[in-house]
C-alpha atoms as a PDB file:
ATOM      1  CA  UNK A   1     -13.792   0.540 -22.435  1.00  0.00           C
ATOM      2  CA  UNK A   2     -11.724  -2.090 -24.125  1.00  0.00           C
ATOM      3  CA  UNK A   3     -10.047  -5.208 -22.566  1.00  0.00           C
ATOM      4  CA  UNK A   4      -6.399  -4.813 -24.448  1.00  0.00           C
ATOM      5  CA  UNK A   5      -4.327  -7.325 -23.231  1.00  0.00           C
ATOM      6  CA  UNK A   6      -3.964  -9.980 -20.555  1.00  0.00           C
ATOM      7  CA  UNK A   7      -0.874 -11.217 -19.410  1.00  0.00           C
ATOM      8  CA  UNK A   8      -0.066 -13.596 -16.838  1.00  0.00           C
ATOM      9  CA  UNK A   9      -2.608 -11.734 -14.164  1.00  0.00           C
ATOM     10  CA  UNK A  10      -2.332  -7.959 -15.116  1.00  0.00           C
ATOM     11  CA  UNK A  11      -5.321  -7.257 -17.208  1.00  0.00           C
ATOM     12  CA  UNK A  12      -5.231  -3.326 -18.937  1.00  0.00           C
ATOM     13  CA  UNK A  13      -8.339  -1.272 -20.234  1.00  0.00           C
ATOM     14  CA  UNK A  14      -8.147   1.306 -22.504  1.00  0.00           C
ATOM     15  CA  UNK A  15     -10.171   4.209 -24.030  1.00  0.00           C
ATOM     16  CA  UNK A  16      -9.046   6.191 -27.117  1.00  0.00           C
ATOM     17  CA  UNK A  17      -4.929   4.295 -27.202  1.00  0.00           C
ATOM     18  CA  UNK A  18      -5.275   5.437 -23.417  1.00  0.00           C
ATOM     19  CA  UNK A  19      -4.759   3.337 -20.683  1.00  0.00           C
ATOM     20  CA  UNK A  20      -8.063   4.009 -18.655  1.00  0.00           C
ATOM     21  CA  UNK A  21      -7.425   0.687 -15.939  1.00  0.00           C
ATOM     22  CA  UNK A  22      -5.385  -1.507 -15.051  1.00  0.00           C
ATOM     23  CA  UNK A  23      -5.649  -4.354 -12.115  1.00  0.00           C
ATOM     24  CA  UNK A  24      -3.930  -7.437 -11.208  1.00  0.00           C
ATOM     25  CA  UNK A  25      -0.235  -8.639 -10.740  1.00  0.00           C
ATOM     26  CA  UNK A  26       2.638  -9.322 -13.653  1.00  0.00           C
ATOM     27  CA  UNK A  27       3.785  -8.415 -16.524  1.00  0.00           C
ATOM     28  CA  UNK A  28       2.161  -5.445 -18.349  1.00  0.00           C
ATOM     29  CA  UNK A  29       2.006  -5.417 -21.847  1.00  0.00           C
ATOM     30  CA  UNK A  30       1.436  -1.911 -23.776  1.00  0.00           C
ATOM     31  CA  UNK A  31      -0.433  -2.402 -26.956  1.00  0.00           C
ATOM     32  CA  UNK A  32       0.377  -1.263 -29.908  1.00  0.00           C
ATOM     33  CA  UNK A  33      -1.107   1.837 -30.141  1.00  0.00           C
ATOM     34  CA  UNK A  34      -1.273   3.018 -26.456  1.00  0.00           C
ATOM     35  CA  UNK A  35       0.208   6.606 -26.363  1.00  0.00           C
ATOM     36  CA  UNK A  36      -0.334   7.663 -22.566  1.00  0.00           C
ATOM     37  CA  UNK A  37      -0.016   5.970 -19.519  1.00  0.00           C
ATOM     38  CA  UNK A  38      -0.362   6.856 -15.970  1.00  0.00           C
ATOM     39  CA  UNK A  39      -0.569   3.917 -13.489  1.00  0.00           C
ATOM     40  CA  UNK A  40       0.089   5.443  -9.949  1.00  0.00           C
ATOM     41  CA  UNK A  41      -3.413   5.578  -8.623  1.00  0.00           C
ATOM     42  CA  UNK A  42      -4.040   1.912  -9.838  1.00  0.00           C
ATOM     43  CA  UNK A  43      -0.744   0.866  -7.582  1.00  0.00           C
ATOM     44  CA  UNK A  44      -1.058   3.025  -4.979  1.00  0.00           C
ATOM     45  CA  UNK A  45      -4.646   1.606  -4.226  1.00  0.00           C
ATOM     46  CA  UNK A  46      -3.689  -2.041  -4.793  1.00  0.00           C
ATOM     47  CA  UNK A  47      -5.352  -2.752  -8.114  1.00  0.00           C
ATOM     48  CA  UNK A  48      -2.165  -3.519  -9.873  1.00  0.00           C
ATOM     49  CA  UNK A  49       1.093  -4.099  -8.939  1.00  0.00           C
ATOM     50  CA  UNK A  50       3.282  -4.358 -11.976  1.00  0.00           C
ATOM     51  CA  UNK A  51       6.789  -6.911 -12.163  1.00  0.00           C
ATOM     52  CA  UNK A  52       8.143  -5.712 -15.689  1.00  0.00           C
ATOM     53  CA  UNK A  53       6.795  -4.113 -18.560  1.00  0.00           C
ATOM     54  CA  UNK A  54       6.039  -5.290 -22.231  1.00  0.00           C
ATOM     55  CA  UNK A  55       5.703  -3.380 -25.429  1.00  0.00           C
ATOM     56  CA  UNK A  56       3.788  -4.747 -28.448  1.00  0.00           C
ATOM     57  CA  UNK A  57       5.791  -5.042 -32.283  1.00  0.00           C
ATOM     58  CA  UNK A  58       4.782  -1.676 -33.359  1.00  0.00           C
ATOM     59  CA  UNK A  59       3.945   0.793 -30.413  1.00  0.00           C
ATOM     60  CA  UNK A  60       5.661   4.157 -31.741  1.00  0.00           C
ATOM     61  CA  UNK A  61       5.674   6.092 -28.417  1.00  0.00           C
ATOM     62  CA  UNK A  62       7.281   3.470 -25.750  1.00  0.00           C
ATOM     63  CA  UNK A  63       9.973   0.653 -25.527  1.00  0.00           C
ATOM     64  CA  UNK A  64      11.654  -1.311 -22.750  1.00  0.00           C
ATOM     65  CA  UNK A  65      14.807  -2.207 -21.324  1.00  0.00           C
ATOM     66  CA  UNK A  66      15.073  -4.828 -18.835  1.00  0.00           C
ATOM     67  CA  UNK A  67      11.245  -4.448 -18.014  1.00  0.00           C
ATOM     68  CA  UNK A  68      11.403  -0.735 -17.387  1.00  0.00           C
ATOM     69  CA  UNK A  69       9.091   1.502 -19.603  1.00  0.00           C
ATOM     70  CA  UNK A  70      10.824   4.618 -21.375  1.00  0.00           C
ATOM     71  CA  UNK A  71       9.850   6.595 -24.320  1.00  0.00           C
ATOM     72  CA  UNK A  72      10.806   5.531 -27.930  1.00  0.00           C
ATOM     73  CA  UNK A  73      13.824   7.437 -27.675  1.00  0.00           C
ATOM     74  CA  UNK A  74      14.231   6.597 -24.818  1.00  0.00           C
ATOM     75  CA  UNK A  75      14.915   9.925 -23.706  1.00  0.00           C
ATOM     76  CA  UNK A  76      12.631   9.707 -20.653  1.00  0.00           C
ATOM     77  CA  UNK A  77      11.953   7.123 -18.443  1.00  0.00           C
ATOM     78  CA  UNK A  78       8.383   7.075 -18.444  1.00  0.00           C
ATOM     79  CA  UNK A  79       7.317   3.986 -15.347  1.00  0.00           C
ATOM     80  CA  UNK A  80       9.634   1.618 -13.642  1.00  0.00           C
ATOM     81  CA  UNK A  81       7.620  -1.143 -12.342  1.00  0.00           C
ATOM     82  CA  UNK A  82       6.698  -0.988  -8.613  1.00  0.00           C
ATOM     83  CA  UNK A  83       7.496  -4.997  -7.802  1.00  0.00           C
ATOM     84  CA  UNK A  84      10.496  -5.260  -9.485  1.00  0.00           C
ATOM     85  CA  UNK A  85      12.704  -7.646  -7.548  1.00  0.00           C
ATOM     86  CA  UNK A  86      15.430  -5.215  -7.768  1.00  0.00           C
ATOM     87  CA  UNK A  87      17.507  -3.302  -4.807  1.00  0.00           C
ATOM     88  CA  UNK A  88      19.289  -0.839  -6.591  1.00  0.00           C
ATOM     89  CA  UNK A  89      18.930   1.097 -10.117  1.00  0.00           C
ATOM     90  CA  UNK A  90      20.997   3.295 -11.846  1.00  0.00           C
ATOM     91  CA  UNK A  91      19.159   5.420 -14.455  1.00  0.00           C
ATOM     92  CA  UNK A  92      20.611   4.904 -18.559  1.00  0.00           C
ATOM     93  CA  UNK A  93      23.022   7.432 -19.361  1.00  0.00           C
ATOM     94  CA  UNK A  94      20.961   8.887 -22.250  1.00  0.00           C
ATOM     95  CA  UNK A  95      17.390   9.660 -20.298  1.00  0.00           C
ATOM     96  CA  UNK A  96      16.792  13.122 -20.009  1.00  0.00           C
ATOM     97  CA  UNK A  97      13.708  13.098 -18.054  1.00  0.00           C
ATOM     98  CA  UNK A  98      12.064  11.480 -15.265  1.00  0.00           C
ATOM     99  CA  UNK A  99       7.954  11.053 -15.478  1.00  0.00           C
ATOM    100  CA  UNK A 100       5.938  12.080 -12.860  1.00  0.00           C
ATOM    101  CA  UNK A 101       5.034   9.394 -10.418  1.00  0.00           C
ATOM    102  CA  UNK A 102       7.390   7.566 -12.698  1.00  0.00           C
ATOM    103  CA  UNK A 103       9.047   5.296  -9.513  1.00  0.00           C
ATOM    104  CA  UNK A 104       6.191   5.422  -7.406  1.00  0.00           C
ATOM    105  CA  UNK A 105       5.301   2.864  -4.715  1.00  0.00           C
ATOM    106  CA  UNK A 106       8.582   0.921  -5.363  1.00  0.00           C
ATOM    107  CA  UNK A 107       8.324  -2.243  -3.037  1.00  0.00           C
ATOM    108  CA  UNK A 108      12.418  -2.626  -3.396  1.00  0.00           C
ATOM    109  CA  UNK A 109      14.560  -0.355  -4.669  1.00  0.00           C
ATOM    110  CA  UNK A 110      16.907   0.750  -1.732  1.00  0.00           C
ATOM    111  CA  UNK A 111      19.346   2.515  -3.876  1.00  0.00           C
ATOM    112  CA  UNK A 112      18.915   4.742  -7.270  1.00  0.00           C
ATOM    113  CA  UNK A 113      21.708   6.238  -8.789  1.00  0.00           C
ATOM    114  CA  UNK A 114      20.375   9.711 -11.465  1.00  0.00           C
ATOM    115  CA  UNK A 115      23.040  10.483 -14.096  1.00  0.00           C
ATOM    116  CA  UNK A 116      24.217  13.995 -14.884  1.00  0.00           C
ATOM    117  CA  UNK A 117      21.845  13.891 -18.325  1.00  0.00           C
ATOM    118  CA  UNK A 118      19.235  13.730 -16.470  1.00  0.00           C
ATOM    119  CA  UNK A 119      17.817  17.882 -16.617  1.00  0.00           C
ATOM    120  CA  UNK A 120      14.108  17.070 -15.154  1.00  0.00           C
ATOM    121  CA  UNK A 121      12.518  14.888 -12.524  1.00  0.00           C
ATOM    122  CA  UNK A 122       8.519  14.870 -12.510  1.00  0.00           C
ATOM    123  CA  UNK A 123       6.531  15.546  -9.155  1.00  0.00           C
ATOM    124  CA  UNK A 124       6.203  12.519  -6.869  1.00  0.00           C
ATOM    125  CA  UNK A 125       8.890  10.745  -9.194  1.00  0.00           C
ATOM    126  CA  UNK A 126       9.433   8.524  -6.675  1.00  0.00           C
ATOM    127  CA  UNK A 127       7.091   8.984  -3.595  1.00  0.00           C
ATOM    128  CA  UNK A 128       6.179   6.329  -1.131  1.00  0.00           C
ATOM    129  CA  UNK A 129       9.213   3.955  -2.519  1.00  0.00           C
ATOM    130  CA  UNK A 130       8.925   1.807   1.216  1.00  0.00           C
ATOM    131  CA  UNK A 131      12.855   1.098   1.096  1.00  0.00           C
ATOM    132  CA  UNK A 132      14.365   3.533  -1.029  1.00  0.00           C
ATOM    133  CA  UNK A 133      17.684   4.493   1.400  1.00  0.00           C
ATOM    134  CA  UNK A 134      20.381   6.675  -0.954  1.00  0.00           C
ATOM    135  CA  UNK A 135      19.880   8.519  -3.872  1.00  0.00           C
ATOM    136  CA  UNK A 136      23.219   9.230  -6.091  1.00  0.00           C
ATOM    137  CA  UNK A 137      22.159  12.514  -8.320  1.00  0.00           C
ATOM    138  CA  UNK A 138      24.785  13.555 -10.610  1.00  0.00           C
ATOM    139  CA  UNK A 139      22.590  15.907 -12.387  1.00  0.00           C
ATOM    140  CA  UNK A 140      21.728  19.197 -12.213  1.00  0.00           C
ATOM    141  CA  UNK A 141      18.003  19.542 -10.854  1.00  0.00           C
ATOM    142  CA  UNK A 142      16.728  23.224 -10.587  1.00  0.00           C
ATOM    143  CA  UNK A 143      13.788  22.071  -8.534  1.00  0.00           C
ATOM    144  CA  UNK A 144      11.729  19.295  -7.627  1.00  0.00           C
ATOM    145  CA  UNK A 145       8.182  18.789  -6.019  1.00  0.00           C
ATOM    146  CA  UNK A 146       7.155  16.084  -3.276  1.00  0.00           C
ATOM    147  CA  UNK A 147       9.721  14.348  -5.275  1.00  0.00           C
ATOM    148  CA  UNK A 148      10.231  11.882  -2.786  1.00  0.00           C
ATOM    149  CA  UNK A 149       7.372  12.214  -0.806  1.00  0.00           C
ATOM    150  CA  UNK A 150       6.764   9.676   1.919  1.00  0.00           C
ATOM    151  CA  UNK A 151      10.093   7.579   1.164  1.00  0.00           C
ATOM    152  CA  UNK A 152      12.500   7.120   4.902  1.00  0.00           C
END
């Protein structure tokens, strides 16, 4: 296992460009060759808790907006940090997808707003998000799967 990066207190380890751990509080930085990452069961046990997200010069799979991780094209919003300060989001007009777990364990988010180009939303999307009160979907979802699981 590698050490990657270490920014202000949210330390990531990695095994073959995959992020294998993560733990701490911050600001997480995805290295330049990271391809895959998956950070709900580090969050939802208390090992990390990220505030925005980073993307090294270089990385050819993800890039940010406003601290939120999506894929290059941005096509799909791939992890929107879990303590962002943040009440209410509206997703970009041009995502198409939604990750699985990708809004999980949201500490503040009350309101999210999902435009019509939006065609898929992962499983657990956006379980166990403590405040989340109103959900604006413009899109056309066929079907969706513990999609908001746990949320009031």
């Amino acid at each position: 296992m590698d050490v990657v990066a270490s920014e202000g207190k949210v330390t990531v380890y990695t095994k073959d460009n995959v992020i294998v751990n993560c733990q701490g509080k911050g600001t997480l930085t995805i290295g330049k060759n990271i391809k895959e990452i998956s950070l709900a069961k580090y969050i939802k046990s208390g090992k990390a808790s990220v505030t925005e997200f980073k993307v090294a010069s270089g990385n050819k799979y993800f890039t940010v907006i406003d601290g939120v991780l999506f894929s290059k094209d941005k096509s799909q919003l791939v992890s929107y940090p879990d303590a962002k300060e943040v009440t209410s989001y509206t997703v970009k007009a041009d995502v198409q997808s939604i990750s699985e777990d990708a809004v999980a364990y949201n500490k503040y988010l009350k309101s999210v707003t999902i435009p019509k180009s939006v065609n898929t939303i992962g499983n657990y999307a956006f379980q166990n998000c403590a405040k989340l009160e109103s959900v604006i979907c413009k899109a056309d979802i066929s079907s969706i799967y513990g999609t908001f699981y746990n949320c009031k």
